[in-house]
PDB file of N, CA and C in Angstrom:
ATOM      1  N   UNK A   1     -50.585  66.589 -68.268  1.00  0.00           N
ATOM      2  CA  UNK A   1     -51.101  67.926 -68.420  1.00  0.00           C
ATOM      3  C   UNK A   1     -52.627  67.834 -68.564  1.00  0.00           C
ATOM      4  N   UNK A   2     -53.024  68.040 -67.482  1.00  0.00           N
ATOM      5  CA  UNK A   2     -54.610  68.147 -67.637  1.00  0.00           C
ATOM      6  C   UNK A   2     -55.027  69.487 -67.647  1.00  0.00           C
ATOM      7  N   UNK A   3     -56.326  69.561 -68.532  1.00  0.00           N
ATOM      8  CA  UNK A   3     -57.266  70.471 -68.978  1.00  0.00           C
ATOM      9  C   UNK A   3     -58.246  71.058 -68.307  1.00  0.00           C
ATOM     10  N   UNK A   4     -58.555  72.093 -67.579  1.00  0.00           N
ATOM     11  CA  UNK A   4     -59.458  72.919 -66.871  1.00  0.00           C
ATOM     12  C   UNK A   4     -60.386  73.353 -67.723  1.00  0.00           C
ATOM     13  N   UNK A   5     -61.783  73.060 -67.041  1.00  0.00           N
ATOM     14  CA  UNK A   5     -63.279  73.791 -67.950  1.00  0.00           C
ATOM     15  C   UNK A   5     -62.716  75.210 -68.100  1.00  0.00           C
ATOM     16  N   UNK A   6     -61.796  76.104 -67.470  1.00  0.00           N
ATOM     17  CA  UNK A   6     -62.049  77.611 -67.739  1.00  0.00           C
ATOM     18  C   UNK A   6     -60.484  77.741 -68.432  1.00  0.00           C
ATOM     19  N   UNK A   7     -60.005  76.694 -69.094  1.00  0.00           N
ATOM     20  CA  UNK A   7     -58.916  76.991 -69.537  1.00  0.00           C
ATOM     21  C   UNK A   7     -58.968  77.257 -71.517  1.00  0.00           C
ATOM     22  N   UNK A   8     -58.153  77.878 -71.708  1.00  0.00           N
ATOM     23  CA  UNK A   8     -58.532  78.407 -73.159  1.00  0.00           C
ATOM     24  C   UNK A   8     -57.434  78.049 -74.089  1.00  0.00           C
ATOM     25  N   UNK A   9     -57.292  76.773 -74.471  1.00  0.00           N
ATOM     26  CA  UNK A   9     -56.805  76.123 -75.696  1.00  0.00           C
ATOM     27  C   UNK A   9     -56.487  77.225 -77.604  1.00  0.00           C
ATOM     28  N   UNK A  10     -55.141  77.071 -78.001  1.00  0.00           N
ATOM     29  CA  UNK A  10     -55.154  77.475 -79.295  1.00  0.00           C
ATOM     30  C   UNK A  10     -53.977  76.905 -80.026  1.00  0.00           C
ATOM     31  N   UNK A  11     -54.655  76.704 -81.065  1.00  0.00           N
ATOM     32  CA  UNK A  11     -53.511  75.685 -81.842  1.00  0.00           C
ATOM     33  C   UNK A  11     -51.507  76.744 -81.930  1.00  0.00           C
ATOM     34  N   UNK A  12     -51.141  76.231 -81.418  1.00  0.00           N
ATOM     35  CA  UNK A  12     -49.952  76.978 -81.567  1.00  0.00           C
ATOM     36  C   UNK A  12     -49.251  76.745 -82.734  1.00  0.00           C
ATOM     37  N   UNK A  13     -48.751  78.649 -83.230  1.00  0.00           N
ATOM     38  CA  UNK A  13     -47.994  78.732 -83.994  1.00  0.00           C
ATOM     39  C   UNK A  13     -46.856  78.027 -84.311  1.00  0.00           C
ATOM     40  N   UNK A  14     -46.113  77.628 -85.470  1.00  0.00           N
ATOM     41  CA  UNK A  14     -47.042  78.071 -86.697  1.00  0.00           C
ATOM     42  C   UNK A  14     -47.506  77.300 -87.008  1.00  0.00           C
ATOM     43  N   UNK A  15     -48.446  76.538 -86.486  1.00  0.00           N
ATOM     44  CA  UNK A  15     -49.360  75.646 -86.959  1.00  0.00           C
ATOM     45  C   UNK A  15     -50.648  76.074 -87.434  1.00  0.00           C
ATOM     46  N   UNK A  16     -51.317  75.652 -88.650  1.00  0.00           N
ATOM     47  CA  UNK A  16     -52.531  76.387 -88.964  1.00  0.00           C
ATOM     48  C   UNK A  16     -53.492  75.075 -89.332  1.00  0.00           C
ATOM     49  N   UNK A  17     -54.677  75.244 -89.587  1.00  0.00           N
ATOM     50  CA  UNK A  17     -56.022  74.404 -89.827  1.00  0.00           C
ATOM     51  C   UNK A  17     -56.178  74.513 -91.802  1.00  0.00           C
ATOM     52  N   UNK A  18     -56.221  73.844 -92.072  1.00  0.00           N
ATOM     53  CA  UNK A  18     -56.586  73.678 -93.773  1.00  0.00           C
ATOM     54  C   UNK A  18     -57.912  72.393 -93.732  1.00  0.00           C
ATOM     55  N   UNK A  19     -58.696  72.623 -94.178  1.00  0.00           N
ATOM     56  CA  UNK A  19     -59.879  72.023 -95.267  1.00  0.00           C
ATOM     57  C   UNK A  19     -59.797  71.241 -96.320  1.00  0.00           C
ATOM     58  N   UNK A  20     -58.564  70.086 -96.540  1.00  0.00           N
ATOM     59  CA  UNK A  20     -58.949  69.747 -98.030  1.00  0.00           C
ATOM     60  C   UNK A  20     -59.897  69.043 -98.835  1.00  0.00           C
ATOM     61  N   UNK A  21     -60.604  69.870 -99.793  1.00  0.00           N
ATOM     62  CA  UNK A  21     -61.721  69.851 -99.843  1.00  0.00           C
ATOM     63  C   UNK A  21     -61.847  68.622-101.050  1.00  0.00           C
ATOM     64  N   UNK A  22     -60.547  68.239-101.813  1.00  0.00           N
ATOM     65  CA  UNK A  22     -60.808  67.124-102.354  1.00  0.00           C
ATOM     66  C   UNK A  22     -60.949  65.956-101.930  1.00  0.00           C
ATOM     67  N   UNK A  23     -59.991  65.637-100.425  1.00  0.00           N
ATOM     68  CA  UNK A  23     -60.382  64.498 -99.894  1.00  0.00           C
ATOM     69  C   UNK A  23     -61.518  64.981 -98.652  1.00  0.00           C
ATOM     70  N   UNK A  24     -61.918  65.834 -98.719  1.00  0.00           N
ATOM     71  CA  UNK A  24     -62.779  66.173 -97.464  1.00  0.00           C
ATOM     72  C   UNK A  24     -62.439  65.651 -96.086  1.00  0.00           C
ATOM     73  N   UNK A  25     -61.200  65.689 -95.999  1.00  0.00           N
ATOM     74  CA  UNK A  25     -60.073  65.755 -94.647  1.00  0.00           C
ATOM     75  C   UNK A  25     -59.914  67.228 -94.328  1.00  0.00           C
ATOM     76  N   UNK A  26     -59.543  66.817 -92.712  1.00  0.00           N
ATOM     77  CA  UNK A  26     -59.312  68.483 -91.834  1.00  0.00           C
ATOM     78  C   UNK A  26     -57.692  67.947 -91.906  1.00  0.00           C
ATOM     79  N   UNK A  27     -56.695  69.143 -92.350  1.00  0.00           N
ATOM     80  CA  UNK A  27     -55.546  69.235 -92.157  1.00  0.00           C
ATOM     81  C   UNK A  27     -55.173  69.964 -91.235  1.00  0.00           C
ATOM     82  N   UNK A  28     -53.573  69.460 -90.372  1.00  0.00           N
ATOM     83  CA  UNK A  28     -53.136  70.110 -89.742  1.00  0.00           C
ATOM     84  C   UNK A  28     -51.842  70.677 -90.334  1.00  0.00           C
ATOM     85  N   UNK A  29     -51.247  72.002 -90.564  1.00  0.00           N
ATOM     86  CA  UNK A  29     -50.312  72.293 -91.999  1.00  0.00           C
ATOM     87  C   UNK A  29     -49.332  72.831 -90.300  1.00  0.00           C
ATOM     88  N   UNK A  30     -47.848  71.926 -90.785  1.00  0.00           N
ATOM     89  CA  UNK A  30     -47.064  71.935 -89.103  1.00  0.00           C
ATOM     90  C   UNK A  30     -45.784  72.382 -89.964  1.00  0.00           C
ATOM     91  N   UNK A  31     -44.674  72.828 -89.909  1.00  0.00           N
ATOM     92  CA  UNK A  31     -43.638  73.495 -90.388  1.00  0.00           C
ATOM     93  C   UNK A  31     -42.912  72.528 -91.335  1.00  0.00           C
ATOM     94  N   UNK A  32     -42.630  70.846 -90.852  1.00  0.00           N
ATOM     95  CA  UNK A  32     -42.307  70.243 -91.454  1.00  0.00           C
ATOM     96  C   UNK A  32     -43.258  68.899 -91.633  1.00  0.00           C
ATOM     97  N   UNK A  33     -44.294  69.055 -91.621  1.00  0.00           N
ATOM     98  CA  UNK A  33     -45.076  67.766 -92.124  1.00  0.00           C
ATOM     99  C   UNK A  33     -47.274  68.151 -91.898  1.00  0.00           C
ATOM    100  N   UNK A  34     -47.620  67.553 -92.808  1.00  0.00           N
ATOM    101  CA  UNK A  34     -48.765  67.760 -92.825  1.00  0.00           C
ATOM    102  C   UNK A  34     -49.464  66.111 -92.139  1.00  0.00           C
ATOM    103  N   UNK A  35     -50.289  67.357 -91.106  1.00  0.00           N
ATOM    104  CA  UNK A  35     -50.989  65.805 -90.230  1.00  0.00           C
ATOM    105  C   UNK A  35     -52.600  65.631 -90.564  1.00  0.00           C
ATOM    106  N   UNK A  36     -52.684  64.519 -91.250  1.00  0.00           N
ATOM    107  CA  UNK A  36     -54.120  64.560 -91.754  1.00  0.00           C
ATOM    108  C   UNK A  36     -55.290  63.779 -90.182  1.00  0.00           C
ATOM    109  N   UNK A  37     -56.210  64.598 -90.012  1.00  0.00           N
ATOM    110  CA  UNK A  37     -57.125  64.352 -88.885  1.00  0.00           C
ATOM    111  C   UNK A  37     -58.387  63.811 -89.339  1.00  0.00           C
ATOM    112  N   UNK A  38     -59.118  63.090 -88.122  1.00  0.00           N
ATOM    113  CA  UNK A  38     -60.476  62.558 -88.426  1.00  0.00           C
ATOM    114  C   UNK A  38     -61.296  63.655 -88.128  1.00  0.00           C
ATOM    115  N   UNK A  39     -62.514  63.664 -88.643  1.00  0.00           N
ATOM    116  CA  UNK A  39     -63.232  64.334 -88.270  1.00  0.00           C
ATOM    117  C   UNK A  39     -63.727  65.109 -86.906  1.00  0.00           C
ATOM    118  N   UNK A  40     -63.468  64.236 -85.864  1.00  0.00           N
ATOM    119  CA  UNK A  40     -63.570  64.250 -84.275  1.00  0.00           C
ATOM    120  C   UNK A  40     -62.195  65.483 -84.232  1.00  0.00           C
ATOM    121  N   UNK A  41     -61.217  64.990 -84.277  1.00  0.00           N
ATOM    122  CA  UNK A  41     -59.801  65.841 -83.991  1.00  0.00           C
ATOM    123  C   UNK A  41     -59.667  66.817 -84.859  1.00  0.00           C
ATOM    124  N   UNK A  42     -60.521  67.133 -86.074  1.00  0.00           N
ATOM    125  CA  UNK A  42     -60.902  68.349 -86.955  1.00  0.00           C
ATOM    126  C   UNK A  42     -61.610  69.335 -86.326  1.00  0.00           C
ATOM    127  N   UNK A  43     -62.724  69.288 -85.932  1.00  0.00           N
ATOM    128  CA  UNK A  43     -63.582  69.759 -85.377  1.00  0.00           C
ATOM    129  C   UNK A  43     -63.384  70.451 -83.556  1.00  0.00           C
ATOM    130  N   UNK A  44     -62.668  69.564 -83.050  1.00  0.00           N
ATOM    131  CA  UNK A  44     -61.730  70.216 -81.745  1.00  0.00           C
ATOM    132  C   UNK A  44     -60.579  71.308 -82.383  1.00  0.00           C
ATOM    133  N   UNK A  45     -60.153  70.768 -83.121  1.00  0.00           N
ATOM    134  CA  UNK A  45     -59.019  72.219 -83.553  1.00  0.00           C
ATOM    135  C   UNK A  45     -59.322  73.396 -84.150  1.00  0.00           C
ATOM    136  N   UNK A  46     -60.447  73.122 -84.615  1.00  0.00           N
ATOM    137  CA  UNK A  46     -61.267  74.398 -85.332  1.00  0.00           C
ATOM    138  C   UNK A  46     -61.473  74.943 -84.343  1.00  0.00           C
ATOM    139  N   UNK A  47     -61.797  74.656 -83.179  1.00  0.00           N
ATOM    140  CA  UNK A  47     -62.395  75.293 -81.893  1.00  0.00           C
ATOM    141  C   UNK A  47     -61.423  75.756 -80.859  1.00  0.00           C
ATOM    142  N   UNK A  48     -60.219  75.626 -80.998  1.00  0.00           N
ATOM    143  CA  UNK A  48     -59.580  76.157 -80.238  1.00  0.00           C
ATOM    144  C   UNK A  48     -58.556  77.550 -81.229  1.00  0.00           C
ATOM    145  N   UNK A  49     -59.057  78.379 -80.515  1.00  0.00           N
ATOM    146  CA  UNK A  49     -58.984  79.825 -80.971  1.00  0.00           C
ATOM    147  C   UNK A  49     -58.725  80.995 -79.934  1.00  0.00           C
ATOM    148  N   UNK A  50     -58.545  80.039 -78.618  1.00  0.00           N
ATOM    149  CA  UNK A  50     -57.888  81.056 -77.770  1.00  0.00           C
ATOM    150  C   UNK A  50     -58.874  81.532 -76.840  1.00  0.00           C
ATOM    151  N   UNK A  51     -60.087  81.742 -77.423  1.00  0.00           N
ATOM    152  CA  UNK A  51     -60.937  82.469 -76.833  1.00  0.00           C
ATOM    153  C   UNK A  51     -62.242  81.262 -76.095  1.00  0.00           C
ATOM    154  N   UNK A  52     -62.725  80.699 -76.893  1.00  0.00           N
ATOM    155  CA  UNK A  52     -63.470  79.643 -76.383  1.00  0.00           C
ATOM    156  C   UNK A  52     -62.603  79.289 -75.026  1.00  0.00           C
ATOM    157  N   UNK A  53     -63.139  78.769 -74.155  1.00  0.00           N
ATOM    158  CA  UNK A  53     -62.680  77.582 -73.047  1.00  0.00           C
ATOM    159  C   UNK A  53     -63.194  76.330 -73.063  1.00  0.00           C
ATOM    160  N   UNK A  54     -62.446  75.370 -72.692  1.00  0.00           N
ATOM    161  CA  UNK A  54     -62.630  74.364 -72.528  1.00  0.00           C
ATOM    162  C   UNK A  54     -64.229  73.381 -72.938  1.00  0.00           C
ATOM    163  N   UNK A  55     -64.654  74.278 -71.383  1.00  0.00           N
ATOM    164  CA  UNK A  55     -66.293  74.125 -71.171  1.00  0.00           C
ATOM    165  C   UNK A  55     -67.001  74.594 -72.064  1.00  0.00           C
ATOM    166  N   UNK A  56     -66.677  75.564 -73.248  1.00  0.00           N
ATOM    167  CA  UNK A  56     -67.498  76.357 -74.128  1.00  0.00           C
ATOM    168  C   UNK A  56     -67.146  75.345 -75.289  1.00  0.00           C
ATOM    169  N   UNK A  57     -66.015  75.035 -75.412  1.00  0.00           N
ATOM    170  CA  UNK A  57     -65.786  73.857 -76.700  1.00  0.00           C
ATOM    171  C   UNK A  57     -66.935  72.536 -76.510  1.00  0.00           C
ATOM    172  N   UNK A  58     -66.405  72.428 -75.870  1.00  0.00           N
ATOM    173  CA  UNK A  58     -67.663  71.039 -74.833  1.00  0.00           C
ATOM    174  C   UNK A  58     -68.688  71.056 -75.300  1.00  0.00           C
ATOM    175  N   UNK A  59     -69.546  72.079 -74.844  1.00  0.00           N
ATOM    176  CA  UNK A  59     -70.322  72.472 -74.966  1.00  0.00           C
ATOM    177  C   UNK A  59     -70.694  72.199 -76.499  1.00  0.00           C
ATOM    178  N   UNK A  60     -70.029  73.253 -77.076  1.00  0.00           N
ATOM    179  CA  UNK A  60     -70.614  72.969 -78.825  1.00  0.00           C
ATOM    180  C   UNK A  60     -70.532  71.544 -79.398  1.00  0.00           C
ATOM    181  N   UNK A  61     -69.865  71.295 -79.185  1.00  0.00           N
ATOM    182  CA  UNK A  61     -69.301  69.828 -79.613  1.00  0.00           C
ATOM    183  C   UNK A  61     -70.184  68.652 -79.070  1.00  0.00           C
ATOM    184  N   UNK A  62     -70.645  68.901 -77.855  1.00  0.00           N
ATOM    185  CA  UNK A  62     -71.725  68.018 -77.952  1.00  0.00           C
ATOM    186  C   UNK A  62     -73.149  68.292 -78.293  1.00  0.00           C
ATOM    187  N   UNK A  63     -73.671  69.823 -78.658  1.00  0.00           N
ATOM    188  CA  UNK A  63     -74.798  70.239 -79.349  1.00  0.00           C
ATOM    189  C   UNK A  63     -74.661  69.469 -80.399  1.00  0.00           C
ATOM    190  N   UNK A  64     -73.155  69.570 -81.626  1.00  0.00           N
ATOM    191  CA  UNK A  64     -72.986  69.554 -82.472  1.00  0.00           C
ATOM    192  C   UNK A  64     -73.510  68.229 -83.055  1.00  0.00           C
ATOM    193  N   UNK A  65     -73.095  67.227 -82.593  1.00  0.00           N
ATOM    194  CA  UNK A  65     -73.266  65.720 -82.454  1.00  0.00           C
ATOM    195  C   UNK A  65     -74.493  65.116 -81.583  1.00  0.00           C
ATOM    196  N   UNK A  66     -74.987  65.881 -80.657  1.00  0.00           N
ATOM    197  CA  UNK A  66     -76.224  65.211 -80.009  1.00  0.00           C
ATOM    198  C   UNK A  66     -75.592  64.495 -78.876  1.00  0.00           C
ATOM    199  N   UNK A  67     -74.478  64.268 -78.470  1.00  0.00           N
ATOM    200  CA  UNK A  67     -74.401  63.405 -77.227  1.00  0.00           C
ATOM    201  C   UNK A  67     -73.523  64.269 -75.665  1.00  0.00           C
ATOM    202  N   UNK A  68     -73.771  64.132 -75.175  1.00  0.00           N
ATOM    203  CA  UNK A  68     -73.194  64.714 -73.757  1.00  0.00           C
ATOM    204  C   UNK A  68     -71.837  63.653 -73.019  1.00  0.00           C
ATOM    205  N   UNK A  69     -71.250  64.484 -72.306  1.00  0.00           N
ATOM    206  CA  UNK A  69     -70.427  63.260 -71.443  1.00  0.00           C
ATOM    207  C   UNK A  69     -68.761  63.234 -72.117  1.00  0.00           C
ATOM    208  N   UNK A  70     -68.746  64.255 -72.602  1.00  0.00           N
ATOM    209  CA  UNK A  70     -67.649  64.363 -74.007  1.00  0.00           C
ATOM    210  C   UNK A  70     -66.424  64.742 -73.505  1.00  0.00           C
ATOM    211  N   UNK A  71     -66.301  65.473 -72.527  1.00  0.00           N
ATOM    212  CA  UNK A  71     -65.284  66.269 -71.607  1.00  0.00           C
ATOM    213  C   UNK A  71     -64.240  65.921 -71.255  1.00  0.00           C
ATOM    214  N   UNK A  72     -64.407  64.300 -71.008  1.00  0.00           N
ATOM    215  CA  UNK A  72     -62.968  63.572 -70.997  1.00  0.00           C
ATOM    216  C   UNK A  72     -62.277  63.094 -71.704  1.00  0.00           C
ATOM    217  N   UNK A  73     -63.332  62.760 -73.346  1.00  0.00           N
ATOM    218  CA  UNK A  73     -62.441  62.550 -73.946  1.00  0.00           C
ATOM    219  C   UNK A  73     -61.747  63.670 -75.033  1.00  0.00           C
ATOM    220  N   UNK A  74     -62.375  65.319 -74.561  1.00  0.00           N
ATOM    221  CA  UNK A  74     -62.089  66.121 -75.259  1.00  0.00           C
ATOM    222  C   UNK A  74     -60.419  66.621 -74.525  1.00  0.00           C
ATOM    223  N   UNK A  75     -60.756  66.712 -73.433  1.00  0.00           N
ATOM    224  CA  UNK A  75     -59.490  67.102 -72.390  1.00  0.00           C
ATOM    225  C   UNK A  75     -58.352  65.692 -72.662  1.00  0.00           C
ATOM    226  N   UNK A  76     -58.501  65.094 -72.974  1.00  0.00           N
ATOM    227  CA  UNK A  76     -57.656  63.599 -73.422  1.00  0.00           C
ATOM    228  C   UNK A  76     -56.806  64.077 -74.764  1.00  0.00           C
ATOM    229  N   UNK A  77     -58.118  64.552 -75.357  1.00  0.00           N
ATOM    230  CA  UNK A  77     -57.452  64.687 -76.836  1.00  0.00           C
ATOM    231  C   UNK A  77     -56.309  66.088 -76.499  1.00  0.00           C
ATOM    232  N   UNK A  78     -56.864  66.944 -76.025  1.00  0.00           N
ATOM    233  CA  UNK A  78     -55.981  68.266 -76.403  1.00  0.00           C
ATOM    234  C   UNK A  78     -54.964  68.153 -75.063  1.00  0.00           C
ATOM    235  N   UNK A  79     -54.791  67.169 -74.237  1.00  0.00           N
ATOM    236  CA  UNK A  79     -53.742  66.954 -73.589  1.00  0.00           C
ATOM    237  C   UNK A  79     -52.506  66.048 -74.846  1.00  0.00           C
ATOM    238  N   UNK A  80     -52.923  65.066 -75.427  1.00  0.00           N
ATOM    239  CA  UNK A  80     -52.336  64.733 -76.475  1.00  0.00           C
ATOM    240  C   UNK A  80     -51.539  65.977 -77.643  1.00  0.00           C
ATOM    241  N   UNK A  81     -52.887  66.853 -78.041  1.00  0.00           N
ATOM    242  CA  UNK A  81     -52.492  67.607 -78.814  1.00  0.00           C
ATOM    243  C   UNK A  81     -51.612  68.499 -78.397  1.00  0.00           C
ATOM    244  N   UNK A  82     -51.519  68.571 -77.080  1.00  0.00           N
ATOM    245  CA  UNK A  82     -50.416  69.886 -76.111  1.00  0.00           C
ATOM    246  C   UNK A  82     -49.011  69.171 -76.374  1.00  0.00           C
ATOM    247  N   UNK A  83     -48.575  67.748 -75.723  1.00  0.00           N
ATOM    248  CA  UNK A  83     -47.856  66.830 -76.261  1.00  0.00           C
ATOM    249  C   UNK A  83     -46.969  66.659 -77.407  1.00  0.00           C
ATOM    250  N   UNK A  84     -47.807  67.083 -78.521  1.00  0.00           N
ATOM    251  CA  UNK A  84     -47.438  66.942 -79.747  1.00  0.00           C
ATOM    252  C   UNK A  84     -46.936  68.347 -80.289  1.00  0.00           C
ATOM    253  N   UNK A  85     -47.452  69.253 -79.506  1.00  0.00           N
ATOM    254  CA  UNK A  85     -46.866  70.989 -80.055  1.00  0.00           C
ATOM    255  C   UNK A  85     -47.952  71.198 -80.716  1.00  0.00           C
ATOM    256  N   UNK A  86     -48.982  71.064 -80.992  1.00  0.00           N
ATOM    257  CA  UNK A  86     -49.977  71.314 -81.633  1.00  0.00           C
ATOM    258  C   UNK A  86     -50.999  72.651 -81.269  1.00  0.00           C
ATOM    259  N   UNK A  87     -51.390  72.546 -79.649  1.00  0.00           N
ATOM    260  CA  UNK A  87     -51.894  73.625 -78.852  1.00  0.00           C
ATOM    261  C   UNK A  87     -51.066  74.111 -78.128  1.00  0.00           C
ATOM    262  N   UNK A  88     -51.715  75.024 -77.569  1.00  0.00           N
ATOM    263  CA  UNK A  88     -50.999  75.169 -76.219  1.00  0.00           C
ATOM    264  C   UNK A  88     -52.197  76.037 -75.712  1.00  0.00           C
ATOM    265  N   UNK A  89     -51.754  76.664 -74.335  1.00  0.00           N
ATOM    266  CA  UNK A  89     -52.436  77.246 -73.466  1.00  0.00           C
ATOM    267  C   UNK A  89     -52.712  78.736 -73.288  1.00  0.00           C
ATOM    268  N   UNK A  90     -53.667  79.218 -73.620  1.00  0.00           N
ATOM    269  CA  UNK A  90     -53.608  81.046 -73.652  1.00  0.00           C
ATOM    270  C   UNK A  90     -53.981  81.623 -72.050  1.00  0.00           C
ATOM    271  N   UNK A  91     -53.099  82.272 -72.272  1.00  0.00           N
ATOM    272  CA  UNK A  91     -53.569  82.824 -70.528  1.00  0.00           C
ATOM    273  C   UNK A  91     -54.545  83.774 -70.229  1.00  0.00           C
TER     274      UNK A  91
END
């Protein structure tokens, strides 16, 4: 399942994004288990909201960090994350 620049990624229900702020980990809170993320795979899920695309995530994500060239391994990741039930695809 590959990822299109004009395609628009969102974490699918009922999956939601949590902050825990004692270990300063990005959580992923999934019906039956909590998936703790690195910072990299935090920061992509925050960003998929349906509305952003692909190319617009990209985009921030490499302002965010300073480096360019990111695209494949962003489309890598949220092909994984599609995989896992995590995203899916908004039309």
């Amino acid at each position: 399942m590959n990822w299109g620049l004009q395609e628009r990624p969102a974490i699918r229900p009922p999956a939601r994004m949590k902050f825990d702020a004692l270990r300063k980990q990005e959580l992923l809170l999934l019906p039956e288990r909590i998936v703790q993320l690195n910072e990299t795979a935090g920061a992509i899920l925050r960003l998929c909201d349906g509305q952003r695309t692909v190319g617009e995530l990209t985009r921030e994500l490499e302002a965010k960090y300073g480096q360019t060239g990111l695209q494949d391994d962003i489309a890598e990741f949220l092909t994984q994350a599609a995989e896992e039930g995590w995203v899916e695809r908004c039309p």
